[in-house]
PDB file of N, CA and C in Angstrom:
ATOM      1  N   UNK A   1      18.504  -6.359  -4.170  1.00  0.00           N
ATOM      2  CA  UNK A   1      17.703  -6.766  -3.010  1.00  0.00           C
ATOM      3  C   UNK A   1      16.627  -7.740  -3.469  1.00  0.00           C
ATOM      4  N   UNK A   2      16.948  -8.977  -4.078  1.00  0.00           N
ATOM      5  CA  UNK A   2      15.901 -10.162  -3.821  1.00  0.00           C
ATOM      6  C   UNK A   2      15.878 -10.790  -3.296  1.00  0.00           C
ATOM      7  N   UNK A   3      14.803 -11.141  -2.239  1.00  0.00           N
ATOM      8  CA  UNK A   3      14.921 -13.456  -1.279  1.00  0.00           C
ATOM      9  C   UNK A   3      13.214 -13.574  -2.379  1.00  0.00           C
ATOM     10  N   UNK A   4      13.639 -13.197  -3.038  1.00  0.00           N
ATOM     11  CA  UNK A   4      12.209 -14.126  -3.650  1.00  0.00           C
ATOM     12  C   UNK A   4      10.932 -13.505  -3.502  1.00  0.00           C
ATOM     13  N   UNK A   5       9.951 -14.211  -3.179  1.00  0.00           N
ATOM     14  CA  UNK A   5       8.619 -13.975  -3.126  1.00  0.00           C
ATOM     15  C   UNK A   5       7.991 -13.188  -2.162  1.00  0.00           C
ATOM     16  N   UNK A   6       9.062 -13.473  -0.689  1.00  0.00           N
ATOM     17  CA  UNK A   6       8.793 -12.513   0.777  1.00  0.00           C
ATOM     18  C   UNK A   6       8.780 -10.968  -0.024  1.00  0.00           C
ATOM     19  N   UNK A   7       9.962 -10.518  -0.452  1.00  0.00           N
ATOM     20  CA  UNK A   7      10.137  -9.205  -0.764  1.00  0.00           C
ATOM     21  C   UNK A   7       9.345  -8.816  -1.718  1.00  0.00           C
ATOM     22  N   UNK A   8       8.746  -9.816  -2.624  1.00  0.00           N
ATOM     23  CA  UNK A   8       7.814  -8.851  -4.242  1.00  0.00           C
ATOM     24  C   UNK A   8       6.705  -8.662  -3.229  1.00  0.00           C
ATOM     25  N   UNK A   9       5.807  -9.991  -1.646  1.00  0.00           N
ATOM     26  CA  UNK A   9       4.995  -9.409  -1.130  1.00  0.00           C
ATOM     27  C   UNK A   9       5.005  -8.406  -0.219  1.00  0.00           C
ATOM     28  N   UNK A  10       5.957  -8.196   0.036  1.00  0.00           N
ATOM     29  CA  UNK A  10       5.889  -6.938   1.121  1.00  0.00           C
ATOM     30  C   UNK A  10       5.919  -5.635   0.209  1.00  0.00           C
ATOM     31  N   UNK A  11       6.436  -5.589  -0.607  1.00  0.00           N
ATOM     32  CA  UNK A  11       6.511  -4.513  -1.848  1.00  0.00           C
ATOM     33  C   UNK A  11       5.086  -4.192  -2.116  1.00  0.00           C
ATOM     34  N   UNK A  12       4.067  -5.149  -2.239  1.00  0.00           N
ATOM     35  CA  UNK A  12       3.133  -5.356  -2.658  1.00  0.00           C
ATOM     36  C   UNK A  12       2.234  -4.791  -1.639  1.00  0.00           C
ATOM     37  N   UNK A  13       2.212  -5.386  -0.849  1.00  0.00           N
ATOM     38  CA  UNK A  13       1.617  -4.773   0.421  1.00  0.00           C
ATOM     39  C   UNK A  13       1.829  -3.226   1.318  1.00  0.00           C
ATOM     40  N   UNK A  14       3.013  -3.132   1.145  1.00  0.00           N
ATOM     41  CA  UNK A  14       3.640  -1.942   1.446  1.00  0.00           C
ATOM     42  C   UNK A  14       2.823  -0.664   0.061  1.00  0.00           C
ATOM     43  N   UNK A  15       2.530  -1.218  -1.034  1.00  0.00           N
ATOM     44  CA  UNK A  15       2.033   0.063  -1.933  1.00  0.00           C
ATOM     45  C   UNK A  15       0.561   0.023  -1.941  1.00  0.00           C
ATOM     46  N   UNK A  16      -0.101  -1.552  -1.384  1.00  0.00           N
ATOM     47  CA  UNK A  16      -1.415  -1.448  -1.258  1.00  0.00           C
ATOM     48  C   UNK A  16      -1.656  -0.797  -0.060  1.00  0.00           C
ATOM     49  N   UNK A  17      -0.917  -0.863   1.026  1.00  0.00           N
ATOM     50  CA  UNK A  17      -1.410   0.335   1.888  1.00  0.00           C
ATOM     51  C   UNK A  17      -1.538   1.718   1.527  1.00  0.00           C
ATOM     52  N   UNK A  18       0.049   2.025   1.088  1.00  0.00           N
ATOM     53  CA  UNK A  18      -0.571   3.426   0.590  1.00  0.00           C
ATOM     54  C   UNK A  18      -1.460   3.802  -0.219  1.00  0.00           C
ATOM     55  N   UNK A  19      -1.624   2.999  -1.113  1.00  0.00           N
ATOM     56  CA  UNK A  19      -3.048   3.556  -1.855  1.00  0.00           C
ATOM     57  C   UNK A  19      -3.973   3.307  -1.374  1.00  0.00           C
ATOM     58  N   UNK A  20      -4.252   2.759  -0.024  1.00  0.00           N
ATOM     59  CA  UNK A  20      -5.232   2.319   0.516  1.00  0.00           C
ATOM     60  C   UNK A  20      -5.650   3.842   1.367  1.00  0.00           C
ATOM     61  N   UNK A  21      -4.597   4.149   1.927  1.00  0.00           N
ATOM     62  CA  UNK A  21      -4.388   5.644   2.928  1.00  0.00           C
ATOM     63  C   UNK A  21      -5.261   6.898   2.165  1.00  0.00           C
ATOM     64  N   UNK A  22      -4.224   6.781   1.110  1.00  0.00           N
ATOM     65  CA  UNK A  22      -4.396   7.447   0.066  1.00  0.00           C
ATOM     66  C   UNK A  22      -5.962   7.594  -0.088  1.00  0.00           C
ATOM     67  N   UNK A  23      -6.732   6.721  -0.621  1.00  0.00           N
ATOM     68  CA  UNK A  23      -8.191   6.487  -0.584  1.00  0.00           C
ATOM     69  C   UNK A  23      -8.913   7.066   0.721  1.00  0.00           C
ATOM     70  N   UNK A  24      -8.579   6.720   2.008  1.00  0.00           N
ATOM     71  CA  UNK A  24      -8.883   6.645   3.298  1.00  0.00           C
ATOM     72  C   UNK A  24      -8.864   8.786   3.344  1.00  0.00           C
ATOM     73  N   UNK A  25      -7.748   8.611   3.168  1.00  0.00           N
ATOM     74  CA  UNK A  25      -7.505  10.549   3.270  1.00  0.00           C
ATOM     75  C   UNK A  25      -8.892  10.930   2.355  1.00  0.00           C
ATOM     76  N   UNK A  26      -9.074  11.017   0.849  1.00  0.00           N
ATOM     77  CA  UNK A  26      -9.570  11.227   0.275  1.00  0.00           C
ATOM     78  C   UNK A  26     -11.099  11.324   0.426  1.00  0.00           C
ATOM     79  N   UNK A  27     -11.435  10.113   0.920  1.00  0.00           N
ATOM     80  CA  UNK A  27     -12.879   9.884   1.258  1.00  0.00           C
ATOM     81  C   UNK A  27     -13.309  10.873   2.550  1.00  0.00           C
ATOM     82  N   UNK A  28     -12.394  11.140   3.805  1.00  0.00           N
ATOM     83  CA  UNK A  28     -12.793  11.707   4.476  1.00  0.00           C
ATOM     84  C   UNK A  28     -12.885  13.289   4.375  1.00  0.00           C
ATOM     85  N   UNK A  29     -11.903  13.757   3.612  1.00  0.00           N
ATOM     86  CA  UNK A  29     -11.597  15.222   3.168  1.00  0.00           C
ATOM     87  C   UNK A  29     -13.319  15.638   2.360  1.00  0.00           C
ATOM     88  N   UNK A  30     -14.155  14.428   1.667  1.00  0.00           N
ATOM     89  CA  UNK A  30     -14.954  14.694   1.321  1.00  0.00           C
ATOM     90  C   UNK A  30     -16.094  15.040   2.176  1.00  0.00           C
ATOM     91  N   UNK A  31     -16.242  14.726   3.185  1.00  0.00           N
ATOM     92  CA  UNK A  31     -17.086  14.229   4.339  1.00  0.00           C
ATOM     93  C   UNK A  31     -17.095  16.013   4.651  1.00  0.00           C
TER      94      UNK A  31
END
């Protein structure tokens, strides 16, 4: 599964969200 550069960014983006969530969960569980 390569077209190039579309797919490494969506890959990219797709794992910066989750660690973004990830963070998002975290911070509030602290609260």
């Amino acid at each position: 599964m390569r077209s190039g550069k579309a797919s490494c960014t969506l890959e990219t983006v797709w794992e910066d969200k989750h660690k973004y969530e990830e963070a998002e969960r975290r911070f509030y569980e602290h609260e």
